[in-house]
Protein backbone atom coordinates (compact mmCIF):
# COMPACT_ATOMS: atom_id res chain seq x y z
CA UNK A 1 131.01 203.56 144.97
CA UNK A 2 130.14 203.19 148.24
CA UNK A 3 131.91 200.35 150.19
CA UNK A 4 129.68 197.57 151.65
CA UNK A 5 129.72 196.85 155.36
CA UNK A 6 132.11 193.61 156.15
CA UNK A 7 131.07 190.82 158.13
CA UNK A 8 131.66 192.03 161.54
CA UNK A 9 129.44 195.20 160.86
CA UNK A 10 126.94 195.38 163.81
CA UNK A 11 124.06 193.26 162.67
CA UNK A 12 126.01 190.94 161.98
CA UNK A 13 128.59 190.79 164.44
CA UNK A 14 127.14 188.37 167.06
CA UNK A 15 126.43 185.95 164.29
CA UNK A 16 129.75 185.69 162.79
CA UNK A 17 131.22 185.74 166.04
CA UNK A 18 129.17 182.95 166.94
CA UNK A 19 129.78 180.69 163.69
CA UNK A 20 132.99 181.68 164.03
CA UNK A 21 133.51 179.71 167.67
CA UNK A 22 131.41 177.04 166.70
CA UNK A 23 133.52 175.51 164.09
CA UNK A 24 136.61 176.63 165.96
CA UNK A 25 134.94 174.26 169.22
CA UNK A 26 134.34 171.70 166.39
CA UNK A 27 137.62 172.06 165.36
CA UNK A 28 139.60 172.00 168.51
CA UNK A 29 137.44 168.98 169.56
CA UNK A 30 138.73 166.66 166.33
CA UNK A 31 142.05 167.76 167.10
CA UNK A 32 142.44 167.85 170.54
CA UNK A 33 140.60 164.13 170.57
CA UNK A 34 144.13 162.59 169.13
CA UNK A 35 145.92 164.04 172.18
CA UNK A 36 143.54 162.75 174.40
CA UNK A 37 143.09 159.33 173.19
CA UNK A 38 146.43 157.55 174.72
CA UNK A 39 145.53 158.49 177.84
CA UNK A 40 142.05 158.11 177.82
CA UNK A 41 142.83 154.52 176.42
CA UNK A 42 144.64 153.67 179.23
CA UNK A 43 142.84 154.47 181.69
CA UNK A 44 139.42 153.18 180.74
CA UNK A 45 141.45 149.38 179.49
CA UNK A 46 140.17 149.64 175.41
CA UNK A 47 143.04 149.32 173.52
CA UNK A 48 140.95 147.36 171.78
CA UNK A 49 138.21 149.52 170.76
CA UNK A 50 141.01 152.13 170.21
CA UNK A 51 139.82 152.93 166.62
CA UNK A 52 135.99 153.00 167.67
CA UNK A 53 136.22 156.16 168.87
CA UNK A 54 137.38 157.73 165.41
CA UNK A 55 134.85 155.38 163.77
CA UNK A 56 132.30 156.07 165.55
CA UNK A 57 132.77 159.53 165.01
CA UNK A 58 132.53 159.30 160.67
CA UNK A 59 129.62 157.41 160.92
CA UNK A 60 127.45 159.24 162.99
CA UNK A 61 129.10 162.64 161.67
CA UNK A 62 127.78 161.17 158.43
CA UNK A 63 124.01 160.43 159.97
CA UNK A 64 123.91 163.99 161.26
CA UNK A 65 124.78 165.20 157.88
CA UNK A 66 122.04 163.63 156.46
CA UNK A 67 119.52 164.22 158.88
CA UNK A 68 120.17 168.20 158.67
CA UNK A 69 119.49 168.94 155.35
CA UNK A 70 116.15 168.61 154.58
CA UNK A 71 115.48 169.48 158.36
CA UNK A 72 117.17 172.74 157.92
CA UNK A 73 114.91 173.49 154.55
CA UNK A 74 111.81 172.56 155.98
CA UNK A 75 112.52 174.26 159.58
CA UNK A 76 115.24 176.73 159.53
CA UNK A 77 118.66 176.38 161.16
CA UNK A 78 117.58 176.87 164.82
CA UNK A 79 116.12 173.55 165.89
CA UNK A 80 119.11 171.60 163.86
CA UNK A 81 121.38 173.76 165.54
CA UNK A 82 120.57 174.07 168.78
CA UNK A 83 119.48 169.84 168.70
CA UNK A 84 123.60 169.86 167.11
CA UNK A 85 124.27 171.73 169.85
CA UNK A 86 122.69 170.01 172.19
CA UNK A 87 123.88 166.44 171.54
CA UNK A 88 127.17 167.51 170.83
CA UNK A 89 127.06 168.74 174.29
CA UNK A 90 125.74 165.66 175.84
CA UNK A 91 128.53 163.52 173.97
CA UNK A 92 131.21 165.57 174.99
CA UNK A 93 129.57 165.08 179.30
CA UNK A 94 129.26 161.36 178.17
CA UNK A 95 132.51 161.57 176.82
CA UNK A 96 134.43 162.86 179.43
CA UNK A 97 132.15 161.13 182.32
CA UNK A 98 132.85 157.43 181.14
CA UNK A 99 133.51 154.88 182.97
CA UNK A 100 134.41 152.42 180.25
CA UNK A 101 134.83 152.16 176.55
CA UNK A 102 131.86 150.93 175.43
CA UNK A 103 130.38 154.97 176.98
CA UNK A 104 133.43 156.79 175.40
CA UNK A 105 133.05 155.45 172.04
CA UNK A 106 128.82 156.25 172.47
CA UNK A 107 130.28 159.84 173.54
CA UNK A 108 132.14 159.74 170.39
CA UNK A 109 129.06 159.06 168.61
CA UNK A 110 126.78 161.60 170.11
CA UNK A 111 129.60 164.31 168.92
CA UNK A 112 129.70 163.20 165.78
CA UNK A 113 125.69 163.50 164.77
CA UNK A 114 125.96 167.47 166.57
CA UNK A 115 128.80 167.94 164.66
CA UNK A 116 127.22 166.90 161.52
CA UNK A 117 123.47 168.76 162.33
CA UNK A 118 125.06 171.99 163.27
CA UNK A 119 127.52 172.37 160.78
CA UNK A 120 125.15 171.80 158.01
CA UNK A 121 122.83 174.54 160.05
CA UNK A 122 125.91 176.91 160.36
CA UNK A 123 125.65 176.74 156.18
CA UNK A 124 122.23 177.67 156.02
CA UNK A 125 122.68 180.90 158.13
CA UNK A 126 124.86 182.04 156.21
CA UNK A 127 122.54 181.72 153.33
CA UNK A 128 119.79 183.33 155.33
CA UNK A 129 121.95 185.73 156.92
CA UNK A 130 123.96 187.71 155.12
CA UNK A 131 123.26 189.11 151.92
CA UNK A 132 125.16 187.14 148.59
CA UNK A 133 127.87 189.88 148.38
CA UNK A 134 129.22 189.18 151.80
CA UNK A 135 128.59 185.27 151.79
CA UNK A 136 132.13 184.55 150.36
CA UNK A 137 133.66 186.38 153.74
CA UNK A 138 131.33 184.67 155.80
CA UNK A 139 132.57 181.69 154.35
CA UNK A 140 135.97 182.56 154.66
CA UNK A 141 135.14 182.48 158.62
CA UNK A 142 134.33 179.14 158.59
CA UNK A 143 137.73 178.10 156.72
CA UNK A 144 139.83 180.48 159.03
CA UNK A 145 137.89 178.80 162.47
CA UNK A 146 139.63 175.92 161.75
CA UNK A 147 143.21 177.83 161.93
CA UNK A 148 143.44 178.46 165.20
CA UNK A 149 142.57 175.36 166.85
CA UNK A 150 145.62 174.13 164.57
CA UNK A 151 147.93 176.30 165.93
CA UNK A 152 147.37 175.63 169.59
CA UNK A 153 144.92 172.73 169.62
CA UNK A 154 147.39 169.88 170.44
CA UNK A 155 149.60 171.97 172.51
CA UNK A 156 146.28 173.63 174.54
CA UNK A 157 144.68 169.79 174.76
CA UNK A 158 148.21 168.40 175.61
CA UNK A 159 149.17 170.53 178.30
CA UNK A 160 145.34 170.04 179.77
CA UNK A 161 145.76 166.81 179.48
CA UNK A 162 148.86 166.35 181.19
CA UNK A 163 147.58 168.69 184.40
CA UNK A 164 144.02 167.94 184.90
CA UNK A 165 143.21 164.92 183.04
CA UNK A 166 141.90 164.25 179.61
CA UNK A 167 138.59 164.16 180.78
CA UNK A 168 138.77 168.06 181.34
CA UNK A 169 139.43 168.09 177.25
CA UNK A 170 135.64 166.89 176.76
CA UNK A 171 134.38 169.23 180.01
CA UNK A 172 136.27 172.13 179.43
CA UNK A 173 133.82 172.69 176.14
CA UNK A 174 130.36 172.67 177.19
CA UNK A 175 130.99 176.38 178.56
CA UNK A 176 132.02 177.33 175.17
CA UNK A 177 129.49 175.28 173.25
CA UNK A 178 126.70 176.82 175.14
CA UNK A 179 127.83 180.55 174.90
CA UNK A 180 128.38 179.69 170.91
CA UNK A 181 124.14 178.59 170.85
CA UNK A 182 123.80 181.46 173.18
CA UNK A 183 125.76 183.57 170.17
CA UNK A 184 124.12 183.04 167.34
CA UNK A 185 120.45 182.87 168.88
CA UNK A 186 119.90 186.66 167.44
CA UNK A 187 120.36 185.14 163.63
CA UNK A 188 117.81 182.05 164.29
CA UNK A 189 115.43 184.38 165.47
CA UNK A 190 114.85 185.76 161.95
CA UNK A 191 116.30 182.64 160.12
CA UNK A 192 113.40 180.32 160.31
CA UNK A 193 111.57 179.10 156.85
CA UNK A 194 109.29 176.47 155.94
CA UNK A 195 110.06 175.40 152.05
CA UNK A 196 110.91 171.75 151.80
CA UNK A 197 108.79 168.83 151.94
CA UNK A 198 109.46 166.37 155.35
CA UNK A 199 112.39 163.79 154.50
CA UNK A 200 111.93 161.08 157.20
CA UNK A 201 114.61 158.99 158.26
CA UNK A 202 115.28 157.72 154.74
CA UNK A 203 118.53 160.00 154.44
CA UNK A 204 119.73 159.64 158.08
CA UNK A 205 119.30 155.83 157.25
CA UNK A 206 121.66 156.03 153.96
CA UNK A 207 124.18 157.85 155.53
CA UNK A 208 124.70 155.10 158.04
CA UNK A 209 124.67 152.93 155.24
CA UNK A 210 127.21 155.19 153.79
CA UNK A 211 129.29 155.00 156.54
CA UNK A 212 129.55 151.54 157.50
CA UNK A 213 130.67 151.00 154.44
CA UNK A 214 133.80 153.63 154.64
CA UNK A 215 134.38 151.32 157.89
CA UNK A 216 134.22 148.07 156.13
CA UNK A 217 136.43 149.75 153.58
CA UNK A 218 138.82 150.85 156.06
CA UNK A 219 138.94 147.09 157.39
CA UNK A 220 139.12 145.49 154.24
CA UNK A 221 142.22 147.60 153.58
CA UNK A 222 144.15 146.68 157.33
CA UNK A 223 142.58 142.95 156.32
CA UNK A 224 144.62 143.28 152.99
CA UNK A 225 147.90 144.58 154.71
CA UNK A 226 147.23 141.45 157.33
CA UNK A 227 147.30 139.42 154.22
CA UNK A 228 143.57 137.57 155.37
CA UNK A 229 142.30 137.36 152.05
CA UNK A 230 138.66 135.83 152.03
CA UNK A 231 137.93 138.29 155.01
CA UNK A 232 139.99 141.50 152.74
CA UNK A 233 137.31 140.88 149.33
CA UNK A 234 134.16 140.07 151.89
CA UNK A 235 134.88 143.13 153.62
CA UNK A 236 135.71 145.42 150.43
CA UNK A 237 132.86 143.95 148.63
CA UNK A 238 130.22 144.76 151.15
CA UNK A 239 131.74 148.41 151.95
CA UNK A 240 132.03 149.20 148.14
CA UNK A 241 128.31 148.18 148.39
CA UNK A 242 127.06 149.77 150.95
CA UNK A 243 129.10 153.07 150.14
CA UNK A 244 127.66 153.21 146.49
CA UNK A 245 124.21 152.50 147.93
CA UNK A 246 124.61 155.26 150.55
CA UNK A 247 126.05 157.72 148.20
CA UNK A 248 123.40 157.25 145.40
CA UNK A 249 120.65 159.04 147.41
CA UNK A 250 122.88 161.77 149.85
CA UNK A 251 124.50 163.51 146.62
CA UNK A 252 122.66 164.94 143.79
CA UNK A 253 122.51 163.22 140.48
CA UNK A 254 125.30 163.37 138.01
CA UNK A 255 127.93 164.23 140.81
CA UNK A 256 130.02 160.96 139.74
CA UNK A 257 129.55 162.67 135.94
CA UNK A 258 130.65 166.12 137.48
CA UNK A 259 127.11 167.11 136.13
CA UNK A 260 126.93 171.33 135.70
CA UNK A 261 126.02 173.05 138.61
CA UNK A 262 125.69 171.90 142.21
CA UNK A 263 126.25 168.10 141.23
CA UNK A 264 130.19 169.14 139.88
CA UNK A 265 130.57 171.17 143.04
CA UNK A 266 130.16 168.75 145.32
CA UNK A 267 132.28 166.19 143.14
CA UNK A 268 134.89 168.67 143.31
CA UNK A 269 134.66 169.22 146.94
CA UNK A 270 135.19 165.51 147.21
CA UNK A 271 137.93 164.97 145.00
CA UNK A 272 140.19 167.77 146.89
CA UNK A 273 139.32 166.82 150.56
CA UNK A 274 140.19 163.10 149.56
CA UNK A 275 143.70 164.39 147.84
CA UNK A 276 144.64 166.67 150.66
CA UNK A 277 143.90 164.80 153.71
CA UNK A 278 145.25 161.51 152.18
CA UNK A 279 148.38 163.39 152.00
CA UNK A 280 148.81 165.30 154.71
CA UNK A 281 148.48 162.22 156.99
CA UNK A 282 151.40 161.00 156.39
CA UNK A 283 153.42 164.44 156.43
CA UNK A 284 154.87 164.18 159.83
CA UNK A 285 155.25 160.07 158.98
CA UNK A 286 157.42 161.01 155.73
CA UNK A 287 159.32 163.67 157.27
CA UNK A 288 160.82 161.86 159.97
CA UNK A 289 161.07 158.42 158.14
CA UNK A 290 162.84 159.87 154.79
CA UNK A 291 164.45 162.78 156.10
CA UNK A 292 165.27 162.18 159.85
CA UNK A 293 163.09 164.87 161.14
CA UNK A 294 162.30 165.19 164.72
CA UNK A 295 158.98 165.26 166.19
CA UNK A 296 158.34 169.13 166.21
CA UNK A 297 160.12 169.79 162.83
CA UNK A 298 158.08 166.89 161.43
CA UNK A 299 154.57 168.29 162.70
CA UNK A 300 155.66 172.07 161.90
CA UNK A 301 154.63 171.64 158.35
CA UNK A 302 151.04 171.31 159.43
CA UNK A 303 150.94 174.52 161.36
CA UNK A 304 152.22 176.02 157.89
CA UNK A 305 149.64 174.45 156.04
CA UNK A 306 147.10 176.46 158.60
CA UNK A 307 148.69 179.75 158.14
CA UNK A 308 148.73 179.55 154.01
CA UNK A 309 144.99 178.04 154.57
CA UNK A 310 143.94 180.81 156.25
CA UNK A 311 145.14 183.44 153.90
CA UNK A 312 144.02 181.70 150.85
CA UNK A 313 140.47 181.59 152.50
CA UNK A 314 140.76 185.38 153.24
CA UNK A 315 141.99 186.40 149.84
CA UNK A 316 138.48 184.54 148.35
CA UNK A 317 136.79 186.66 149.96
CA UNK A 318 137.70 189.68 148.82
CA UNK A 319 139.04 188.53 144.73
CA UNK A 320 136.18 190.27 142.69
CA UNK A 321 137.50 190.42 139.02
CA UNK A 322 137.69 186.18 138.96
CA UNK A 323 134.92 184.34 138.65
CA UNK A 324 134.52 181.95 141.14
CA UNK A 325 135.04 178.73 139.08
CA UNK A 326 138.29 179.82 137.80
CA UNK A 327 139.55 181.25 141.36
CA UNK A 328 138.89 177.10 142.46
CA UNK A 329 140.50 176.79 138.96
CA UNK A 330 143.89 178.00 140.16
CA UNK A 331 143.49 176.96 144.10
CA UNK A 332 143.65 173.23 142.60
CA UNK A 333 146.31 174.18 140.70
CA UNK A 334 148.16 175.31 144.14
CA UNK A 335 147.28 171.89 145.73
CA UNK A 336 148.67 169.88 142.38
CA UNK A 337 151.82 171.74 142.61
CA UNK A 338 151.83 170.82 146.35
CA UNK A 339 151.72 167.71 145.85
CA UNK A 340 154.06 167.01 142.91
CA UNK A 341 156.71 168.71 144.69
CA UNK A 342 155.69 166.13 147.57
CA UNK A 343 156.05 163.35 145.63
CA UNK A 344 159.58 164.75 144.56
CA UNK A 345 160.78 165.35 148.32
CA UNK A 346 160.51 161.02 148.28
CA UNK A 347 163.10 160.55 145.70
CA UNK A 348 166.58 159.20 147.18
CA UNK A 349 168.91 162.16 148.40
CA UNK A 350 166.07 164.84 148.06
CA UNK A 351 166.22 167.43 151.11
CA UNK A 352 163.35 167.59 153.40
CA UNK A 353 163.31 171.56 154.20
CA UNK A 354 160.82 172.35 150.56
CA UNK A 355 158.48 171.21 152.69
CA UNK A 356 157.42 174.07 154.75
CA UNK A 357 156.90 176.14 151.46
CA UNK A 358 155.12 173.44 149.86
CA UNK A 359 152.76 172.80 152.93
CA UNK A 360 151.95 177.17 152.38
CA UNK A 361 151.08 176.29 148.71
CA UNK A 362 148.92 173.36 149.46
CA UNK A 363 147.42 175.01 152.64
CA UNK A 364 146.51 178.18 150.36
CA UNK A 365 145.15 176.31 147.67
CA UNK A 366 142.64 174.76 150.30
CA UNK A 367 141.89 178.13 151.91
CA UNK A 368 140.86 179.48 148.34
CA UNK A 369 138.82 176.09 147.39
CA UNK A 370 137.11 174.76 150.42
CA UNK A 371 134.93 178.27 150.90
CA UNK A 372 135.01 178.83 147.15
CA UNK A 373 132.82 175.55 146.46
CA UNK A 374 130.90 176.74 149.73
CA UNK A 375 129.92 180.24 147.78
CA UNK A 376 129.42 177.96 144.38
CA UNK A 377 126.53 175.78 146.00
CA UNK A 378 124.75 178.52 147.91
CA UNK A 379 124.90 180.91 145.06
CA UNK A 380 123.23 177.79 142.64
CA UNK A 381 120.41 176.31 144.97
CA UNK A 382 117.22 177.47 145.11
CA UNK A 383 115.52 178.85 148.68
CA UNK A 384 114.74 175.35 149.87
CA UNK A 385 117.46 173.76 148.33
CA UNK A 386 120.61 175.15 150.40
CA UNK A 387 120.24 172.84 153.45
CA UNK A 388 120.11 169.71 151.73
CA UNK A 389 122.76 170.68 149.28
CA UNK A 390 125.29 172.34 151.84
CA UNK A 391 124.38 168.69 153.46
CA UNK A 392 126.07 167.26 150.34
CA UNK A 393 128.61 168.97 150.03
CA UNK A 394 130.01 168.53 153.77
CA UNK A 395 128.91 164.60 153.47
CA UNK A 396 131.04 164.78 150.15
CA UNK A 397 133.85 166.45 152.07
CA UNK A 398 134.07 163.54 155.16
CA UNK A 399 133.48 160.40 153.13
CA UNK A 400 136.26 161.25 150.70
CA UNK A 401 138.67 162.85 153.80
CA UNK A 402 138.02 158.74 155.33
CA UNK A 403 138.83 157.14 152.21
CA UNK A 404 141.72 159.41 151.35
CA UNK A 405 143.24 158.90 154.61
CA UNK A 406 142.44 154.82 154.78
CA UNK A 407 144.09 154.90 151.46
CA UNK A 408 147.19 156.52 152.53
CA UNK A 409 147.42 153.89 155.82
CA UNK A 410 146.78 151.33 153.17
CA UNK A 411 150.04 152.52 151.70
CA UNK A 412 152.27 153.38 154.92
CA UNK A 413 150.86 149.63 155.58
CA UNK A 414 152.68 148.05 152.90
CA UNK A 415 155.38 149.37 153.37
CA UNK A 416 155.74 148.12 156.55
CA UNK A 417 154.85 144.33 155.45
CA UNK A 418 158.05 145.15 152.83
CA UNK A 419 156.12 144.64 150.49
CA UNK A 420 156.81 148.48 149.04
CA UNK A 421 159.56 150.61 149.88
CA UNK A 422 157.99 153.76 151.96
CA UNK A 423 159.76 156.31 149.72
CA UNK A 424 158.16 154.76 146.20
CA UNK A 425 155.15 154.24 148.49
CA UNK A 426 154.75 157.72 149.38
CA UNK A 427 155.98 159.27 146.00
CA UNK A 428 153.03 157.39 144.64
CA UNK A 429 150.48 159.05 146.91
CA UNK A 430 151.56 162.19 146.54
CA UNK A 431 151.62 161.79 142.51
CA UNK A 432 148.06 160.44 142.27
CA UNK A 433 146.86 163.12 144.85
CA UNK A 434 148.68 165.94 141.81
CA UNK A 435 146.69 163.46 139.22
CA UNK A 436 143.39 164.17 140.57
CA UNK A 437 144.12 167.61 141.19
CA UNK A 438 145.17 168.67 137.92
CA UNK A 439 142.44 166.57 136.08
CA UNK A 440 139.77 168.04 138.51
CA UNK A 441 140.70 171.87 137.78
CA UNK A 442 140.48 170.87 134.16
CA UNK A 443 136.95 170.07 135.41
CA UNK A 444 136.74 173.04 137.01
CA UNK A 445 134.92 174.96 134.56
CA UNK A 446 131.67 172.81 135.40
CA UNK A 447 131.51 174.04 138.90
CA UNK A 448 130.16 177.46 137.27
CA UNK A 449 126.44 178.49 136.66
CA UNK A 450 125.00 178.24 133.09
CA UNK A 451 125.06 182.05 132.80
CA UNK A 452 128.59 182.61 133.98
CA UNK A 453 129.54 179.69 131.46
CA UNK A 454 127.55 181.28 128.79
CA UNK A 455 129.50 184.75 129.27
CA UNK A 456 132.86 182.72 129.42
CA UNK A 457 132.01 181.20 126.02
């Protein structure tokens, strides 16, 4: 049998290349934006508007998301991507030009709807691109992109930071975001199709719905810790609200029923981000709180999360005798076990060192899932379907990652008020994070197409 070219074969070699520093520039950005932030703070005199820039970036992130889809069906990826492009550019000039908050934050903004409308382009390439037998690999490049800015992101952005200014963080990326359009402009050259009806602004529209209310959610939780009552149930009621509302129309039906098919997958793509993220940002906090870590040994779990990430999202790529619903199957049984052993690491007296080989399991199980549910929509939409689905599932993916990590500050919140102890506090997150793991691979079976449930019955 005669072995089929990989992803890096010649025709498609630009392409990957480019997708590949795309979300690696996306990447490094998110990252390298927590490094820059104290000092950018400073200088511009926002302390106050400190969590506007993160904020900022969700909601319009979300807004992009939701814009792309349908505009990707109906057009192609080239105008969403090189409009992503394009404003993610600008934000990153405004970003790094500002004179004030009030132009950082709108910076923030503009990065976050580029983010959003060319990473939902970037998915419909590599439907368009690549035949179905590579897709999983191509994938897999869009998993592994994120490793490296892990591994030197903060220390890259710090060190910039420190010798020419965090401005040069923002500035020091519209070289690479241009030669990333310039890239990838063989593949939208043949990528364009017309197959989906005009969507208007109504999605854009309920994904700023959708995202306010993760913000008012967010605030209703610090209002709780604050112990402002009336404002806490105002401002939970209305983001509840406003997040349901938002939801309803950006997912497919039956996703909160983990319907067959595409609605399940994006469910499940949910569930995970929410689990893992909530968890893993409060690592570092647990690490040198419980166990007297430093500030290196505390963050060095992360970078070990990267590494097992990116070999679990290599090894998808090239596992052929699994189905893919049982291969996401066993990567959420990697991230349960993760987790359970986290919660473990909080009783009193427990060593902190398990956690490097627990942060491998958890980062593998992600590396197998994320690009696993990735292969599971595009392999169950139809032709004009993948945009606005692949728009789903990343919307999916960044509302739960807010909530998961709001929840977790919820927690590290209360136990600074006393009113729970931050072990108990952190044991707990961990142990619901293994809850919905373990009760979402039981799921997992859903995720699969009728036919490849049929032949598994």
């Amino acid at each position: 049998m005669e072995r089929s070219p990989g992803v890096f074969a010649p025709q498609w070699r630009l392409t990957s290349i480019g997708i590949a520093v795309a979300i690696s520039l996306f990447a490094f950005e998110g990252l390298a934006v927590a490094t820059a932030m104290p000092s950018a703070v400073r200088e511009l005199r926002g302390l106050a508007f400190f969590g506007w820039a993160y904020s900022a970036f969700l909601v319009m992130n979300l807004v992009g998301l939701g814009a792309a889809g349908q505009w990707c069906d109906r057009v192609g990826p080239r105008k969403p991507l090189l409009t992503g492009i394009a404003v993610f550019t600008v934000g990153l000039l405004v970003a790094g030009t500002a004179v004030n908050m009030a132009l950082f934050v709108l910076g923030r903004g503009a990065q976050g709807i580029g983010v959003g409308l060319a990473s939902t382009a970037v998915f419909k390439i590599v439907a368009t691109a690549y035949p179905s037998e590579l897709r999983p690999r191509a994938l897999a490049i869009i998993s592994a992109a994120y490793v490296v800015p892990a591994l030197v992101g903060p220390i890259l952005s710090g060190t910039i930071t420190a010798h020419a200014g965090w401005r040069w963080v923002f500035l020091g990326l519209v070289p690479l975001a241009l030669a990333c359009a310039g890239a990838l402009l063989p593949a939208l050259r043949t990528s364009d199709a017309r197959s989906a009806p005009a969507g208007g602004f109504r999605k854009p529209l309920f994904a700023l719905l959708a995202g306010g209310g993760v913000v008012a959610l967010q605030s209703g939780g610090n209002a709780v810790v604050a112990g402002r009552t009336p404002l806490a149930v105002l401002l939970l009621g209305v983001g509840l609200l406003a997040l349901v509302a938002g939801l309803r129309e950006l997912l497919p039906r039956g996703a909160t029923r983990l319907r067959r098919g595409v609605p399940a997958v994006i469910a499940v793509r949910g569930l995970l981000a929410g689990a893992f993220y909530a968890v893993e940002s409060v690592v570092p906090l647990t690490l040198a709180t419980l166990h007297g870590f430093g500030t290196a040994a505390a963050g060095l779990p992360l970078l070990a999360g990267s590494i097992g990430w990116w070999v679990g999202a290599q090894a998808q790529g090239r596992i052929t005798r699994m189905t893919r619903s049982s291969l996401l199957r066993w990567g959420l049984i990697a991230l349960a076990c993760c987790f359970v052993g986290m919660a473990a690491l909080c009783l009193e007296g427990a060593p902190g060192w398990p956690v490097y080989l627990l942060w491998i399991v958890g980062g593998l199980g992600m590396g197998v899932c994320v690009p696993t549910t990735g292969v599971l929509v595009l392999e169950q939409s139809a032709e004009g379907e993948t945009g606005a689905n692949s728009s789903a599932l990343q919307i999916s993916d960044v509302t739960a990652a807010g909530l998961g990590t709001s929840g977790a500050g919820l927690l590290v919140g209360a136990t600074e008020t006393g009113h729970l102890g931050f072990g108990v506090g952190m044991g707990v997150l961990g142990l619901v994070a293994m809850a919905v793991c373990a009760a979402t691979a039981m799921g997992a079976s859903r995720t699969a197409p009728a036919r490849e449930s049929a032949a598994a019955g």
